[in-house]
C-alpha atoms as a PDB file:
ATOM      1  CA  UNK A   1      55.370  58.915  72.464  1.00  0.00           C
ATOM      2  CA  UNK A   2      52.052  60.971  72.569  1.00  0.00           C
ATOM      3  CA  UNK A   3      50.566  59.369  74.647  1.00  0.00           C
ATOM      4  CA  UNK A   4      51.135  56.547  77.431  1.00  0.00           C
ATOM      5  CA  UNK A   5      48.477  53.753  78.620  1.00  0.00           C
ATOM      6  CA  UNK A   6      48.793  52.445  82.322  1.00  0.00           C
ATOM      7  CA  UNK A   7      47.517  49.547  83.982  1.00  0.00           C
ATOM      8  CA  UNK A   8      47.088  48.898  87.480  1.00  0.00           C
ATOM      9  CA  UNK A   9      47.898  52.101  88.204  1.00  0.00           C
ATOM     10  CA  UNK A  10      47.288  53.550  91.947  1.00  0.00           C
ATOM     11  CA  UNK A  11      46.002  57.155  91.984  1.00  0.00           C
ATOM     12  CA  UNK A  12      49.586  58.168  93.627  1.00  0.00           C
ATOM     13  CA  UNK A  13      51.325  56.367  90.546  1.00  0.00           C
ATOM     14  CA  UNK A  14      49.418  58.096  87.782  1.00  0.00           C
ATOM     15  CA  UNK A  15      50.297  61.457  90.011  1.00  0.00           C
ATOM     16  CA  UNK A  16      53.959  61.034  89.618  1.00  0.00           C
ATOM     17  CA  UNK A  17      53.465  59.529  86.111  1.00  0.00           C
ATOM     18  CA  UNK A  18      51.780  62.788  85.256  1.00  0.00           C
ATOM     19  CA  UNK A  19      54.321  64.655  87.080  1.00  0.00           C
ATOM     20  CA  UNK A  20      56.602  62.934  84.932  1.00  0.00           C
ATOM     21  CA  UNK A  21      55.828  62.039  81.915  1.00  0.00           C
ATOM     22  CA  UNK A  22      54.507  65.303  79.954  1.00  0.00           C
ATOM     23  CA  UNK A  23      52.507  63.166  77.245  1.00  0.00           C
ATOM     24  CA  UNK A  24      48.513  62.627  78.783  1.00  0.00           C
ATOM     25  CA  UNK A  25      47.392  59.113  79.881  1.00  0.00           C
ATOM     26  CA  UNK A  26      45.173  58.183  77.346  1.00  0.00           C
ATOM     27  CA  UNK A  27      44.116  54.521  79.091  1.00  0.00           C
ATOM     28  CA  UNK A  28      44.341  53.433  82.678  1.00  0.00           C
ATOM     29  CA  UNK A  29      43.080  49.887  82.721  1.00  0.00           C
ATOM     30  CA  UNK A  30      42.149  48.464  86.173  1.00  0.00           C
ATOM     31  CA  UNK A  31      40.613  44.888  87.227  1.00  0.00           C
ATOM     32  CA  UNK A  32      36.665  46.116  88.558  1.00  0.00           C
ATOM     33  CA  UNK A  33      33.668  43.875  87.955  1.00  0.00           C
ATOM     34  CA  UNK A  34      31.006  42.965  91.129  1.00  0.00           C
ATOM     35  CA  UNK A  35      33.699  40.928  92.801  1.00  0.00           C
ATOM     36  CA  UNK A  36      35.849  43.675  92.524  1.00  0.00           C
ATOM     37  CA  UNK A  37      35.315  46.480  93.646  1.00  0.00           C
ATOM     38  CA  UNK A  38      38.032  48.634  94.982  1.00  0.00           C
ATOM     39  CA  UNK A  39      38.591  50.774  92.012  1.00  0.00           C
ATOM     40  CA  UNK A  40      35.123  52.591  93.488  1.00  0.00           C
ATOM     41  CA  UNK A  41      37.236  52.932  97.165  1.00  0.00           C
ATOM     42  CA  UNK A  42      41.037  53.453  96.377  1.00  0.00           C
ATOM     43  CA  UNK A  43      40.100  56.861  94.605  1.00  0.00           C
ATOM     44  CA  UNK A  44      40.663  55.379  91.321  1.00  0.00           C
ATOM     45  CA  UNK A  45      37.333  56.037  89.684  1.00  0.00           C
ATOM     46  CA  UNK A  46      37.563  59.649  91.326  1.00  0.00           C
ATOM     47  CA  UNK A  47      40.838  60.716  89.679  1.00  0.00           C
ATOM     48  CA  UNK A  48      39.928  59.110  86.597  1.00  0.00           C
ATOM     49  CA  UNK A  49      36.662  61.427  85.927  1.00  0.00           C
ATOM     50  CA  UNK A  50      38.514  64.195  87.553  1.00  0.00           C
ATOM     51  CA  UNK A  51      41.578  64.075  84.753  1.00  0.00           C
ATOM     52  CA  UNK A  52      38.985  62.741  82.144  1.00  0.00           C
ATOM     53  CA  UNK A  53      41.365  59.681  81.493  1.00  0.00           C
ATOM     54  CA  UNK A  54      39.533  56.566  80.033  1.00  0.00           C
ATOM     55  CA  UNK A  55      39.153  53.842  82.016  1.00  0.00           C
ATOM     56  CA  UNK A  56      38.878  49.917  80.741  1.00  0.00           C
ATOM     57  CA  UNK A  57      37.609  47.296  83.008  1.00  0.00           C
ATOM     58  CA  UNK A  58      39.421  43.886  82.405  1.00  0.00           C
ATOM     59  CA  UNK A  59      37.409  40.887  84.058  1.00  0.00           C
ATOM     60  CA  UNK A  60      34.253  42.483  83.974  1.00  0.00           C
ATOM     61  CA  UNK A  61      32.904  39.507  84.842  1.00  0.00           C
ATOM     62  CA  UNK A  62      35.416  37.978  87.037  1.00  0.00           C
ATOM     63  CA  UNK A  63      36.307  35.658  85.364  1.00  0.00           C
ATOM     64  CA  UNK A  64      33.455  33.906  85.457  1.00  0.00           C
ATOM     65  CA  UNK A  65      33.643  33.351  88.879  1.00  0.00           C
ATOM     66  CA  UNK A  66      30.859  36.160  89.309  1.00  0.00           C
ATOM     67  CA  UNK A  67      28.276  32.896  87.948  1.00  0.00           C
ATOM     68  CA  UNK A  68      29.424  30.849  91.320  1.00  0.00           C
ATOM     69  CA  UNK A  69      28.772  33.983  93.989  1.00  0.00           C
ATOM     70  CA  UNK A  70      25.248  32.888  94.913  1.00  0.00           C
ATOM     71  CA  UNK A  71      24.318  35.977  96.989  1.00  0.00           C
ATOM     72  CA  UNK A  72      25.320  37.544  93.463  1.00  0.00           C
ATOM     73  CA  UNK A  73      23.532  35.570  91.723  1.00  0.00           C
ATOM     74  CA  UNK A  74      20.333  35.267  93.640  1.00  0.00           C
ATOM     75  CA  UNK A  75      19.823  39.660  93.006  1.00  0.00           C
ATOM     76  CA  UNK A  76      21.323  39.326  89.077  1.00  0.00           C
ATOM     77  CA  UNK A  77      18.807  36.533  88.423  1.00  0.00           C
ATOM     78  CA  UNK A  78      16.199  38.033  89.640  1.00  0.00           C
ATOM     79  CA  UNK A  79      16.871  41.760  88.405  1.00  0.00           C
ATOM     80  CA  UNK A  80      17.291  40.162  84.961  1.00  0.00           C
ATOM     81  CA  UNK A  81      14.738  38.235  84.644  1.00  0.00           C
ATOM     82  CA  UNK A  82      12.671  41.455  85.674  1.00  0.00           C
ATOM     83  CA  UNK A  83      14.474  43.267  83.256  1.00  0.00           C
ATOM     84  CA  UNK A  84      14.785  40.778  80.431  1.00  0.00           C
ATOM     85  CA  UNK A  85      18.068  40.243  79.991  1.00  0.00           C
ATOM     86  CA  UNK A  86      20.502  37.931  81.217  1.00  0.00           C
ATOM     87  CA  UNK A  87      22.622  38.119  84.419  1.00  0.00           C
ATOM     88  CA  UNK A  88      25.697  38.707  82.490  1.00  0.00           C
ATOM     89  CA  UNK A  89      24.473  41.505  80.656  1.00  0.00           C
ATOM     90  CA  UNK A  90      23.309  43.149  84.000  1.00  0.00           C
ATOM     91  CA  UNK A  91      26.435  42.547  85.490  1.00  0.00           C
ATOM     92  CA  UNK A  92      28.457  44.242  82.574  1.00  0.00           C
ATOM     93  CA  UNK A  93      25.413  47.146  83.013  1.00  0.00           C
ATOM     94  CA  UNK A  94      26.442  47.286  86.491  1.00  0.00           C
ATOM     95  CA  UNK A  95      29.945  48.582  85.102  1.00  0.00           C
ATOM     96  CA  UNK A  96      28.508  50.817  82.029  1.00  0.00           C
ATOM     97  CA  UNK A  97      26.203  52.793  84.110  1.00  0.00           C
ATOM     98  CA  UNK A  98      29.153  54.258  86.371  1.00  0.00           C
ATOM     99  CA  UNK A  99      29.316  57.706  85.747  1.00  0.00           C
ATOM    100  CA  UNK A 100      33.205  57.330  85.346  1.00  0.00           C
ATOM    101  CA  UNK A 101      32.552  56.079  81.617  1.00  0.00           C
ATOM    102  CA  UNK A 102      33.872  52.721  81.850  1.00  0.00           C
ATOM    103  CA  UNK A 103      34.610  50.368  79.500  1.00  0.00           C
ATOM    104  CA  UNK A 104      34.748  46.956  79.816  1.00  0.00           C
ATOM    105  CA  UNK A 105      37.019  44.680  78.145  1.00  0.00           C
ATOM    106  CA  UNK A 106      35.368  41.230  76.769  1.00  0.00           C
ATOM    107  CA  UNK A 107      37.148  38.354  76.198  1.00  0.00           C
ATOM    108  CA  UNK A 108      35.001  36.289  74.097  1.00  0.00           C
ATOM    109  CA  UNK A 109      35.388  34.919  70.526  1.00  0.00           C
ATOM    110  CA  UNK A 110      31.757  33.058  70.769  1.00  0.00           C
ATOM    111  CA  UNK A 111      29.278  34.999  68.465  1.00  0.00           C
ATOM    112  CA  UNK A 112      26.344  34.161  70.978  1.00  0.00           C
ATOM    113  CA  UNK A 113      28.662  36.137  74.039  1.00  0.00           C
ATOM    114  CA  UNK A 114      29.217  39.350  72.045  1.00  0.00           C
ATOM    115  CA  UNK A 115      25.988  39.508  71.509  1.00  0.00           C
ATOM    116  CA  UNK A 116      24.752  39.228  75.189  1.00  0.00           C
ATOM    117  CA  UNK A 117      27.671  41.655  75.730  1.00  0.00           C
ATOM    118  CA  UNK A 118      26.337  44.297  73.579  1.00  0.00           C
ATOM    119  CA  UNK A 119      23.272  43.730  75.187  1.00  0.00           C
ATOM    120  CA  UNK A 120      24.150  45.422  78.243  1.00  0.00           C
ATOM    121  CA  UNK A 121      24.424  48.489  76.144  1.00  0.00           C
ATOM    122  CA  UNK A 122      20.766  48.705  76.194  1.00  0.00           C
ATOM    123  CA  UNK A 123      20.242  47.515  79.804  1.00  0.00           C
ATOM    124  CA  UNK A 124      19.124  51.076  81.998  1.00  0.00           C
ATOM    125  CA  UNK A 125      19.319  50.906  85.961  1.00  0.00           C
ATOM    126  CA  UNK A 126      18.149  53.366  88.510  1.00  0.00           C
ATOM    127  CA  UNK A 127      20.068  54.656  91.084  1.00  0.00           C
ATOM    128  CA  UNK A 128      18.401  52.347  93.783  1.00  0.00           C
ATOM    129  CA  UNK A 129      19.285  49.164  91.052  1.00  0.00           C
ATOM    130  CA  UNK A 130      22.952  50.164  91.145  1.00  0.00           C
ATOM    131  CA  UNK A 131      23.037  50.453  94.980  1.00  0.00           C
ATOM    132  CA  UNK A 132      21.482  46.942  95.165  1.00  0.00           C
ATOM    133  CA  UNK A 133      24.018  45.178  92.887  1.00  0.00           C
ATOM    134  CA  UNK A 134      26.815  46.844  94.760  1.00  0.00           C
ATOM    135  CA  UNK A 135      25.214  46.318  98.415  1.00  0.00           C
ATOM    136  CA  UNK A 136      25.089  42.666  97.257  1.00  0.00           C
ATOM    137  CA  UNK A 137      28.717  42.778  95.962  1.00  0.00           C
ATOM    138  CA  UNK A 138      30.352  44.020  99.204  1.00  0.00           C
ATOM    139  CA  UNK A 139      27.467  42.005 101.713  1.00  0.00           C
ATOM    140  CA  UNK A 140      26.397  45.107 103.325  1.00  0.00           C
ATOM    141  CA  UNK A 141      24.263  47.534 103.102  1.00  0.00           C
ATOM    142  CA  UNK A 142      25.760  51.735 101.636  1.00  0.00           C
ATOM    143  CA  UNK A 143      25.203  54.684 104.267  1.00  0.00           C
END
């Protein structure tokens, strides 16, 4: 193999992967959307810009269960609206505009979904946005 794709992975298990396994890590594919957020705590998102390995976020939108958080919802409905775009767009722009390159994995076969999907390509957040989706995520405010 040339190259080996992990899943789950903590930062100690890709260590002794790469210690390991001489071929580079080409994916590491990790569960991170506004309901879940530990991959920004654990170190995950760290190592992963550090060693420049891709990173995939499966359940970008939890789910679905993001839609049925209504402190969530309250600051997505109201950001989008002032941005003009939908809630799930802004939520998947929540995990495009991390600096660790992320890319989130969509599981949609409806046309209309895609669509809003790519949509969050387009969708640009300050610094202060960002910090507001993710103080709303965890129910506290950042130092």
């Amino acid at each position: 193999m040339k190259a080996v794709g992990v899943s789950n992975y903590t930062p100690a298990q890709v260590n002794v992967l790469s210690a390991f396994w001489k071929a580079p890590i080409a994916a590491h594919q990790v569960e991170f959307s506004l309901l879940e957020t530990a991959p920004l705590f654990n170190g995950v998102l760290d190592q992963t810009m550090e060693q420049k390995i891709p990173l995939y976020a499966w359940s970008p939108l939890a789910g679905g269960v993001v839609s049925q958080n209504t402190r969530i919802m309250t600051v997505l409905n109201d950001m989008a609206q002032q941005k003009g775009c939908t809630p799930a767009a802004l939520a998947l722009a929540f995990i495009l505009r991390h600096p660790a390159s992320i890319t989130p994995i969509i599981g949609t076969k409806d046309p209309a979904h895609f669509r809003e999907a790519m949509s969050a390509l387009n969708i640009t957040l300050t610094r202060a946005e960002w910090y507001s989706l993710l103080e709303t995520s965890l129910g506290r405010r950042m130092p």
